[in-house]
C-alpha atoms as a PDB file:
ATOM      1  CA  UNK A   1      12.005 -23.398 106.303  1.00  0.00           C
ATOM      2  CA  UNK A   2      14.027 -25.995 108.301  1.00  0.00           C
ATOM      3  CA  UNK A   3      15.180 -29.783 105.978  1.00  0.00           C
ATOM      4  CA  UNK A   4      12.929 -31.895 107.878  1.00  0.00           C
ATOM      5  CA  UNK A   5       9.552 -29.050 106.812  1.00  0.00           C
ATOM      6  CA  UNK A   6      10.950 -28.858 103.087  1.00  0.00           C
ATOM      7  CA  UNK A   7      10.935 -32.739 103.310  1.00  0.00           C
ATOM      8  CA  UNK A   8       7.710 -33.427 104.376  1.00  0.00           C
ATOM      9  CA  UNK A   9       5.859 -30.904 101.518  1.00  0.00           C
ATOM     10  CA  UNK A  10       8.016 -33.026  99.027  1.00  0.00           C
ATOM     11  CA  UNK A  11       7.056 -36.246 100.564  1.00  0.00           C
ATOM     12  CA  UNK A  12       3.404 -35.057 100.396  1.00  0.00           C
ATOM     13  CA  UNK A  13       3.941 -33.793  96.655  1.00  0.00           C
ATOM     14  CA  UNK A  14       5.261 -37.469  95.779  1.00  0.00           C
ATOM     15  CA  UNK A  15       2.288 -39.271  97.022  1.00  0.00           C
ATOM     16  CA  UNK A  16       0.353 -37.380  95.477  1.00  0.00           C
ATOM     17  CA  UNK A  17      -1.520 -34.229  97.509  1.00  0.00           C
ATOM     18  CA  UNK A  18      -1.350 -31.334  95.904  1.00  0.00           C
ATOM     19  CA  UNK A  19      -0.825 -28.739  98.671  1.00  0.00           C
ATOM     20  CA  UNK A  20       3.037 -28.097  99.421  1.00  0.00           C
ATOM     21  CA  UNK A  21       4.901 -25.155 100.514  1.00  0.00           C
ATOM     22  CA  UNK A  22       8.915 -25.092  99.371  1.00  0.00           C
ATOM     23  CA  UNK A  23      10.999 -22.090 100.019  1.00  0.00           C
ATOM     24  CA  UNK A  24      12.456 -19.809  97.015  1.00  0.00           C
ATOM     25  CA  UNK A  25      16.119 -20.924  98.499  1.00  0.00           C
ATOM     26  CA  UNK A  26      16.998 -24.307  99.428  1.00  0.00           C
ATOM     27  CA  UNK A  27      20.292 -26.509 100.293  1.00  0.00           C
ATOM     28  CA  UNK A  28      19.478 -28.894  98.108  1.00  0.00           C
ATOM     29  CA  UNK A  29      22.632 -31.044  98.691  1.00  0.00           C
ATOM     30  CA  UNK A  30      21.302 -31.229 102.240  1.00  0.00           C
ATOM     31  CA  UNK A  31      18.041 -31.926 101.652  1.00  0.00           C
ATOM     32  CA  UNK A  32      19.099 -34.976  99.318  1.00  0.00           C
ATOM     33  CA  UNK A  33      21.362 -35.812 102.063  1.00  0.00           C
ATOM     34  CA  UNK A  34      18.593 -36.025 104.645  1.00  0.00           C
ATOM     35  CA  UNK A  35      16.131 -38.168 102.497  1.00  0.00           C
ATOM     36  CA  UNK A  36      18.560 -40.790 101.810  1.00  0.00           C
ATOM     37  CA  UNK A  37      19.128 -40.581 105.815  1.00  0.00           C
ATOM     38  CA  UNK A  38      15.355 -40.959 106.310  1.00  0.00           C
ATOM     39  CA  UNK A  39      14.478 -43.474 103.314  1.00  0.00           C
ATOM     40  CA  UNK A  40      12.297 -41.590 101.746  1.00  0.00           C
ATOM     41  CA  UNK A  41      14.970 -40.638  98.567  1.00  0.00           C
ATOM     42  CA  UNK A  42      12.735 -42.048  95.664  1.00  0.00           C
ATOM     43  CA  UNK A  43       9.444 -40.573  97.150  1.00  0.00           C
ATOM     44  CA  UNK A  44      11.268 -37.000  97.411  1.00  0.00           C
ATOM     45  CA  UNK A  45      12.262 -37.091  94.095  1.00  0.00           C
ATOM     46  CA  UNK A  46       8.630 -37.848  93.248  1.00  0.00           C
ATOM     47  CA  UNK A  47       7.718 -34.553  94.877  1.00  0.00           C
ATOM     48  CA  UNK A  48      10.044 -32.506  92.641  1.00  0.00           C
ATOM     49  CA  UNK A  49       9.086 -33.802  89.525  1.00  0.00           C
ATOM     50  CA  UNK A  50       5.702 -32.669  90.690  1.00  0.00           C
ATOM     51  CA  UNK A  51       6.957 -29.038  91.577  1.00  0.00           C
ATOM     52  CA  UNK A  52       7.218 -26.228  88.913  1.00  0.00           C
ATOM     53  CA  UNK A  53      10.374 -26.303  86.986  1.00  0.00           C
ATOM     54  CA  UNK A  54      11.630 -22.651  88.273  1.00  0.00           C
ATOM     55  CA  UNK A  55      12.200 -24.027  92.047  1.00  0.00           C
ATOM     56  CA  UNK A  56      13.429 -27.302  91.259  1.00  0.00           C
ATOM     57  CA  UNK A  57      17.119 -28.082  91.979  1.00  0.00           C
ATOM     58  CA  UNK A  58      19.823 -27.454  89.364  1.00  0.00           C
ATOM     59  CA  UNK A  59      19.780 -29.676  86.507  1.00  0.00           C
ATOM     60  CA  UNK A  60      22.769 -31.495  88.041  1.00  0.00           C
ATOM     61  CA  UNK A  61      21.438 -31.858  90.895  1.00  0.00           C
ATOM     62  CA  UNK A  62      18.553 -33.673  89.598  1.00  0.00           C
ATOM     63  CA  UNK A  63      20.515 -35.912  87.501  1.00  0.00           C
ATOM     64  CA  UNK A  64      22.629 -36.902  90.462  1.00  0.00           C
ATOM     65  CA  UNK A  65      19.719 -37.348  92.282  1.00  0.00           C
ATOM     66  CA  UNK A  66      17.951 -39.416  89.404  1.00  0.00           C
ATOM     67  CA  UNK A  67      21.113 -41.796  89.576  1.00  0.00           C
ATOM     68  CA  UNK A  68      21.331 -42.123  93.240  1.00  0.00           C
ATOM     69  CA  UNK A  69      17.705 -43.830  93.310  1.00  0.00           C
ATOM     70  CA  UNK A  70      18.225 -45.645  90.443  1.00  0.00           C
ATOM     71  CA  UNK A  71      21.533 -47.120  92.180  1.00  0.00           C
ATOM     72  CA  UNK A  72      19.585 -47.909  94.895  1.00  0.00           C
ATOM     73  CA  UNK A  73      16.861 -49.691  93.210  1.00  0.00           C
ATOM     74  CA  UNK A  74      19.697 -52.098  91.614  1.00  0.00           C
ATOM     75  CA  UNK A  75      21.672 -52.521  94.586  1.00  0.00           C
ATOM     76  CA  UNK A  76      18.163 -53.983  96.199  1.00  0.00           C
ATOM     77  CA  UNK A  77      17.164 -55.869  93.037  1.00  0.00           C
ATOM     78  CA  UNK A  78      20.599 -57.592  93.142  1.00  0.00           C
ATOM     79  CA  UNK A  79      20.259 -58.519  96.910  1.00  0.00           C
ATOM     80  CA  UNK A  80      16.818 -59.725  96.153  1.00  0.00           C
ATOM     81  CA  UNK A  81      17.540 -61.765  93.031  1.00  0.00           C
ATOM     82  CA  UNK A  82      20.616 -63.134  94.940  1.00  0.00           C
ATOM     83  CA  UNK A  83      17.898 -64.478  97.807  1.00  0.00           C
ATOM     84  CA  UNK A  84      16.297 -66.488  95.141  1.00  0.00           C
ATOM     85  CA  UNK A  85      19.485 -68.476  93.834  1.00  0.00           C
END
């Protein structure tokens, strides 16, 4: 399964459908780096907290992924609440 098809079944999982196909094996250091590339990061990382725990990424990957959107989100916040001062 090709990044951009492993993408799209976690973007579905994160909005919420329940159908998804994700291979055994993934590059999930690619995949990460392709949502951030496509802005869809946060909703991705919807999707795998929707998938069963045996084919999510490693538990470090997760966290690093965890703290990636969270950076985001705060890095946007600030730009916002800088807007408004």
């Amino acid at each position: 399964m090709k990044k951009e098809e492993a993408l799209l079944s976690l973007t579905r999982l994160g909005i919420g459908h329940s159908a998804y196909l994700i291979p055994e094996i993934i590059d999930w250091a690619s995949l990460q780096d392709f949502a951030d590339r496509q802005g869809l990061y946060a909703l991705a990382l919807d999707g795998i907290e929707r998938m069963p725990e045996s084919k999510r990424p490693s538990q470090e990957m997760l966290l690093q992924w965890i703290g990636e959107v969270l950076q985001g989100y705060e890095y946007r916040y600030e730009r916002h609440r800088l807007r408004l001062t």
